[in-house]
C-alpha atoms as a PDB file:
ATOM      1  CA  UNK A   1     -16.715  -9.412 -35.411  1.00  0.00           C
ATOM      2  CA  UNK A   2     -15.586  -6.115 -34.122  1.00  0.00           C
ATOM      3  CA  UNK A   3     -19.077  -5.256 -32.695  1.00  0.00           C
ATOM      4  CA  UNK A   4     -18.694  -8.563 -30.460  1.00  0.00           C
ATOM      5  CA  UNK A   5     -15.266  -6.939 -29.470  1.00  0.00           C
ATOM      6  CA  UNK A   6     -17.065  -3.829 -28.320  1.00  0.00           C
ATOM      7  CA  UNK A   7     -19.814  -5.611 -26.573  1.00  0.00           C
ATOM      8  CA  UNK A   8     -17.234  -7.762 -25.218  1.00  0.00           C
ATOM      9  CA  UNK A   9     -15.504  -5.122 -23.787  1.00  0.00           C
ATOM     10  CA  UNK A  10     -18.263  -2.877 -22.130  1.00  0.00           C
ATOM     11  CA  UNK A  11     -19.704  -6.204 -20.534  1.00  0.00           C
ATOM     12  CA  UNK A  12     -16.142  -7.078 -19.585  1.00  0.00           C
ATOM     13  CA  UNK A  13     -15.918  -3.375 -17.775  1.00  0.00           C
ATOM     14  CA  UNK A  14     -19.499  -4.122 -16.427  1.00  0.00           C
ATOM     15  CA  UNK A  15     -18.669  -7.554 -14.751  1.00  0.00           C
ATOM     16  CA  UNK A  16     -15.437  -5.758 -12.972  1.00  0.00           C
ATOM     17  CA  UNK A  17     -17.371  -3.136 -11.961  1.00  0.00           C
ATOM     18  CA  UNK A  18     -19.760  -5.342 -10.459  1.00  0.00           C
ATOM     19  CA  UNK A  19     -16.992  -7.621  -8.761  1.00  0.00           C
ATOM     20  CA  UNK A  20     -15.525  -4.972  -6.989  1.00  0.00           C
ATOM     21  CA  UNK A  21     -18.552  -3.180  -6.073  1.00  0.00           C
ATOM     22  CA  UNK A  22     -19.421  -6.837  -4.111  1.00  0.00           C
ATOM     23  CA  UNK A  23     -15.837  -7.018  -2.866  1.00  0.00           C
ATOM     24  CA  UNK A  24     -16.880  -3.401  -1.244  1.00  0.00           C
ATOM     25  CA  UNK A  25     -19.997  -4.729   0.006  1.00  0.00           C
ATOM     26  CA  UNK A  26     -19.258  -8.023   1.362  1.00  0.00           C
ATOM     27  CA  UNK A  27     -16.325  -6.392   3.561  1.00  0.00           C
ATOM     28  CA  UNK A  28     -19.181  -3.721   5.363  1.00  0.00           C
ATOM     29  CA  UNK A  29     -20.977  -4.614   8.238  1.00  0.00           C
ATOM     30  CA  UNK A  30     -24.801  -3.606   8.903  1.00  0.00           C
ATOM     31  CA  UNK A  31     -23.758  -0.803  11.210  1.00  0.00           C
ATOM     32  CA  UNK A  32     -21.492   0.332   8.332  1.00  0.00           C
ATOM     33  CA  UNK A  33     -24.235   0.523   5.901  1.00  0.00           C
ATOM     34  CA  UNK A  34     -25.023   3.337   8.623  1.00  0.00           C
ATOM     35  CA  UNK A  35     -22.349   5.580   7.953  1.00  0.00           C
ATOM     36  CA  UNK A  36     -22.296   8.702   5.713  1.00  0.00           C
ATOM     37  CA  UNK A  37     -19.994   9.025   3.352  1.00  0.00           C
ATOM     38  CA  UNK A  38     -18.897  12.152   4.372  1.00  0.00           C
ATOM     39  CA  UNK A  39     -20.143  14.343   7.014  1.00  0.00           C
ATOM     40  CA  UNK A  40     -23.639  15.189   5.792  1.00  0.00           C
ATOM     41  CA  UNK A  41     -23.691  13.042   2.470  1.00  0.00           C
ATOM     42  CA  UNK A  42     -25.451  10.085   1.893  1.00  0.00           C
ATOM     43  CA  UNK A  43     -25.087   6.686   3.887  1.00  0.00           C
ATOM     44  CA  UNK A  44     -23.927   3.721   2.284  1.00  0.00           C
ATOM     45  CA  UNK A  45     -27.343   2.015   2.858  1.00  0.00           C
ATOM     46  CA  UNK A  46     -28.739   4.734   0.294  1.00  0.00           C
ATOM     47  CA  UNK A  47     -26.191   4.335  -2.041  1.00  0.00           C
ATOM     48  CA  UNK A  48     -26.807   0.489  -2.149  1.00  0.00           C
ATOM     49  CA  UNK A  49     -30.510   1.332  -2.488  1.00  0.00           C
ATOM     50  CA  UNK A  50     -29.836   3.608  -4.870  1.00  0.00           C
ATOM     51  CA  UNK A  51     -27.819   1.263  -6.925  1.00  0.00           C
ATOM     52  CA  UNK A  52     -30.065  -1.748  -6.544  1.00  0.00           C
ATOM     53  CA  UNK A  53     -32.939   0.623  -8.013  1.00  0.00           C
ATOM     54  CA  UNK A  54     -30.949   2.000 -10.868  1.00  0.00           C
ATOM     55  CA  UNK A  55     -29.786  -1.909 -11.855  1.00  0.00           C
ATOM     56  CA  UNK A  56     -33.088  -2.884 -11.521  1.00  0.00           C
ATOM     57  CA  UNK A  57     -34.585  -0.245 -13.609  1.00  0.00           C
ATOM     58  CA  UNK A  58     -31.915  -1.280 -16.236  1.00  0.00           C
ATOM     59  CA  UNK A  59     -33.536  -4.446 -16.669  1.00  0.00           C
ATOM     60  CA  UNK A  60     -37.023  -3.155 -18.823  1.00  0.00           C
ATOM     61  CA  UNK A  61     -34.768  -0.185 -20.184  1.00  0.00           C
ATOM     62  CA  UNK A  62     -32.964  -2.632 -21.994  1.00  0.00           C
ATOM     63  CA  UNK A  63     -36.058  -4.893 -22.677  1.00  0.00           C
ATOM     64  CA  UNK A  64     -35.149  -7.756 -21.246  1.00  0.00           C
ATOM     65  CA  UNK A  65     -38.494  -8.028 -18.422  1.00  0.00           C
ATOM     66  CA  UNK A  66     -40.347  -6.529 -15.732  1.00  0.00           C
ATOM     67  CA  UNK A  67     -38.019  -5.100 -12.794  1.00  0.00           C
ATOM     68  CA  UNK A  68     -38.108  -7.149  -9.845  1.00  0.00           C
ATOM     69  CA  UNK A  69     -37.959  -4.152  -6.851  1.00  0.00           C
ATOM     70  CA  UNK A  70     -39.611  -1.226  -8.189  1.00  0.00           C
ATOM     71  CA  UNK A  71     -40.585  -0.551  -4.649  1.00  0.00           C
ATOM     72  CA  UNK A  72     -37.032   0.719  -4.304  1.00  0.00           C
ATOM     73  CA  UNK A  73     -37.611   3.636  -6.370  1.00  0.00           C
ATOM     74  CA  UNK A  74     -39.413   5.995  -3.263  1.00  0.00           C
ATOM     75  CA  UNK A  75     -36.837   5.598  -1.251  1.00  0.00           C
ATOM     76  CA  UNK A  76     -33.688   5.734  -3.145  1.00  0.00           C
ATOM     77  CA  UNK A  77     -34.141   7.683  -7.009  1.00  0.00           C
ATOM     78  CA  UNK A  78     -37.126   9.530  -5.927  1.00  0.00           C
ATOM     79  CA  UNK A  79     -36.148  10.714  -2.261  1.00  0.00           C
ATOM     80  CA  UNK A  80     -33.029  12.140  -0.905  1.00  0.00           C
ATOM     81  CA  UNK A  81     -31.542  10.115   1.951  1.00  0.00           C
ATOM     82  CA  UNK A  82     -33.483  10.423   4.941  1.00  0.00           C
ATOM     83  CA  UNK A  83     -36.815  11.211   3.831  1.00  0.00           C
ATOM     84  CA  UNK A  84     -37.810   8.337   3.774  1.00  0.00           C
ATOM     85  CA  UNK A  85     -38.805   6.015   7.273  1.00  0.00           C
ATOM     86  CA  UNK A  86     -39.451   2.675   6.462  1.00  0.00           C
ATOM     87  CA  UNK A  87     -36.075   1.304   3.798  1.00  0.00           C
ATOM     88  CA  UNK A  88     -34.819  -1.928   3.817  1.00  0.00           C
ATOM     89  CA  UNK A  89     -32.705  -3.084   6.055  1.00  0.00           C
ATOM     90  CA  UNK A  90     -28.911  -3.473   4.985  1.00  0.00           C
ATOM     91  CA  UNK A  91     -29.117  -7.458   5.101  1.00  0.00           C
ATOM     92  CA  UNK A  92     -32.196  -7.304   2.800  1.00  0.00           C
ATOM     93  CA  UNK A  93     -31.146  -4.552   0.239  1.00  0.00           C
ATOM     94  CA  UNK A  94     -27.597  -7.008   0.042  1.00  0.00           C
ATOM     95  CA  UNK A  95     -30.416  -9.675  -0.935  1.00  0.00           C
ATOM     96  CA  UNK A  96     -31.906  -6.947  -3.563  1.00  0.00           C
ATOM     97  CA  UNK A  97     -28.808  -6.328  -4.339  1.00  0.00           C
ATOM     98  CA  UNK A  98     -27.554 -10.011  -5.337  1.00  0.00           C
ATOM     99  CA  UNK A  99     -30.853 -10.821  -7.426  1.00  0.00           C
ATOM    100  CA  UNK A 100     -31.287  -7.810  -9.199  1.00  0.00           C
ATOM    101  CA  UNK A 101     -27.553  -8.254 -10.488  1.00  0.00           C
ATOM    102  CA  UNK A 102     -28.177 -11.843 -11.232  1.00  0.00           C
ATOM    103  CA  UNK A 103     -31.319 -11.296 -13.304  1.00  0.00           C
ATOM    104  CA  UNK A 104     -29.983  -8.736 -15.060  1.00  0.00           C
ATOM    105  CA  UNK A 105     -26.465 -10.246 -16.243  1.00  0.00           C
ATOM    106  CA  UNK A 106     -28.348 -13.024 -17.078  1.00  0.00           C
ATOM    107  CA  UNK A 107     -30.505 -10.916 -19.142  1.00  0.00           C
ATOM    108  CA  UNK A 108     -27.669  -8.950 -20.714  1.00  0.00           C
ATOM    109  CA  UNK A 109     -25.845 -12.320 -21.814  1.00  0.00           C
ATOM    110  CA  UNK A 110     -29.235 -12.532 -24.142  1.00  0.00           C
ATOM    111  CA  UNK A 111     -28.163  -9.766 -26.289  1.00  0.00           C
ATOM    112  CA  UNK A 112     -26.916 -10.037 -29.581  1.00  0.00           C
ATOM    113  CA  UNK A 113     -24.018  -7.956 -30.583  1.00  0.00           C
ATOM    114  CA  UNK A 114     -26.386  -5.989 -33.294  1.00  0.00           C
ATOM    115  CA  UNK A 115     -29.460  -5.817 -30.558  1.00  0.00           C
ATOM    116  CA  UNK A 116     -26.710  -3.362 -28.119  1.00  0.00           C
ATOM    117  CA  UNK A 117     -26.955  -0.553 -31.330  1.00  0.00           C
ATOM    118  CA  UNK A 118     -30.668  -0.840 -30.995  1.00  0.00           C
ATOM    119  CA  UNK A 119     -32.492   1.838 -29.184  1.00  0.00           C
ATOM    120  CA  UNK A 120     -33.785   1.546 -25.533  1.00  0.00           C
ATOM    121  CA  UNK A 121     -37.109   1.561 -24.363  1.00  0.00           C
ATOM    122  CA  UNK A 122     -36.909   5.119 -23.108  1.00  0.00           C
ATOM    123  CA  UNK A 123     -36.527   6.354 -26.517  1.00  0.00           C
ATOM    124  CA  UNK A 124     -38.876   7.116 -29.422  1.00  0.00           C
ATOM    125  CA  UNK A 125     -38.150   5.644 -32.799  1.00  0.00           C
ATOM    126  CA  UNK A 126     -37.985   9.390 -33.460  1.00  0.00           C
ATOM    127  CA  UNK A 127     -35.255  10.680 -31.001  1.00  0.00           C
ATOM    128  CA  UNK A 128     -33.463   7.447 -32.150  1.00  0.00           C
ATOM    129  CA  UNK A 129     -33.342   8.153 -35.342  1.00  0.00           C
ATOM    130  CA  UNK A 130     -31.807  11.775 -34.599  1.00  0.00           C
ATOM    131  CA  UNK A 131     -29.560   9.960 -32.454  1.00  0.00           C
ATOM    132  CA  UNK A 132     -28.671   5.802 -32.569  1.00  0.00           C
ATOM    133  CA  UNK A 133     -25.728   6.453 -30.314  1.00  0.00           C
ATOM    134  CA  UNK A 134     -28.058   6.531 -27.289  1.00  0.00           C
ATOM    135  CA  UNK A 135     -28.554   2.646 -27.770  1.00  0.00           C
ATOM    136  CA  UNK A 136     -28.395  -0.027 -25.445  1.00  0.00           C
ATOM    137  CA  UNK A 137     -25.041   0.111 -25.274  1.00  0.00           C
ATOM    138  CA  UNK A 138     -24.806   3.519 -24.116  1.00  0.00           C
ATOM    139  CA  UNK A 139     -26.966   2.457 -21.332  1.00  0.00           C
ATOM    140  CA  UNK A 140     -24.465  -0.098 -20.235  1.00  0.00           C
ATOM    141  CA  UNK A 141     -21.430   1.944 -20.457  1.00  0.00           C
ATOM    142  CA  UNK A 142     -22.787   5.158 -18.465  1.00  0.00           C
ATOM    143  CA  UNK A 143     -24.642   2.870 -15.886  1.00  0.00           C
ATOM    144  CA  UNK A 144     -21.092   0.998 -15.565  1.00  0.00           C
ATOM    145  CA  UNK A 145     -19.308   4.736 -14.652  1.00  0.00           C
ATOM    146  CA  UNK A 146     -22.385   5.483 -12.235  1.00  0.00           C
ATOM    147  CA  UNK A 147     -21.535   1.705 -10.827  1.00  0.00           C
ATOM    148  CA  UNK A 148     -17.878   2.468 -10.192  1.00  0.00           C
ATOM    149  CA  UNK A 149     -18.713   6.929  -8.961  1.00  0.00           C
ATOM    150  CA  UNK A 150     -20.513   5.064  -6.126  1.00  0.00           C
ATOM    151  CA  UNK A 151     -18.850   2.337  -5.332  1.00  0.00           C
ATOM    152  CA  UNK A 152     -16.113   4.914  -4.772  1.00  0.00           C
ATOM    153  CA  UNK A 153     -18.076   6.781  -2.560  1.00  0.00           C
ATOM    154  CA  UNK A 154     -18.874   4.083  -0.394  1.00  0.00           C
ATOM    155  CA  UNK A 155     -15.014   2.968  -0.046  1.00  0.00           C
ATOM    156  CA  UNK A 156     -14.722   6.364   1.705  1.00  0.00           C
ATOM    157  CA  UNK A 157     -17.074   5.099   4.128  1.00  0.00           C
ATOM    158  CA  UNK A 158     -14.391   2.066   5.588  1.00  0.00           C
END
């Protein structure tokens, strides 16, 4: 029971996380997905790129299918902002944006509470076994802080 507490919880954080990131979101315009977030930083249209691509990576990390955008990867793990020419435009990456979430909280309600101990596919049975608290779980709960770092990054842009 108190491992369904604890998964509970971290998906409860996730879910807000989520919700406010799209509150964020929803309230920009395409010419503010233009704006740095600070003079010289990254624009909010890499951050959302960025974000799409990490969610989206989430989704065979945690083994729950084949990523949907891994196209987003150039642009926004591999490159700084800028570097890249031809990204998405801000009304398609909100479209990325939408389905990867979607596929992957449905994907995430598919978990049992004992499956979220369980390594993730980035691990060896070997470095698990040193270490089973880099589980699934783990993944959630530091993807969920690097949801809500950005999303407060992009609030500066408003």
């Amino acid at each position: 029971m108190n491992g369904f507490l604890f998964v509970n919880a971290a998906l409860a954080s996730w879910n807000l996380g989520l919700r406010r990131a799209d509150a964020t979101l929803s309230a920009l315009t395409d010419e503010q997905f233009h704006r740095q977030i600070a003079p010289g930083k990254n624009r909010v249209l890499y951050l959302v790129g960025h974000l799409t691509a990490v969610h989206d990576s989430m989704i065979p990390l945690l083994g729950l299918g084949d990523r949907l955008h891994p196209e987003l990867d150039e642009p926004f793990i591999k490159q700084p902002d800028r570097a890249v020419d031809d990204i998405p435009t801000p009304g398609k990456l909100r479209q990325h944006w939408i389905e990867v979430n979607a596929a992957l909280n449905t994907g995430l309600l598919t978990l049992a509470p004992a499956e979220w101990l369980q390594r993730h596919n980035a691990m060896t049975d070997e470095d698990y076994a040193k270490d089973p608290t880099r589980n699934k779980l783990a993944v959630l709960l530091s993807r969920t802080n690097h949801l809500s770092y950005h999303n407060g990054q992009i609030i500066l842009a408003k």
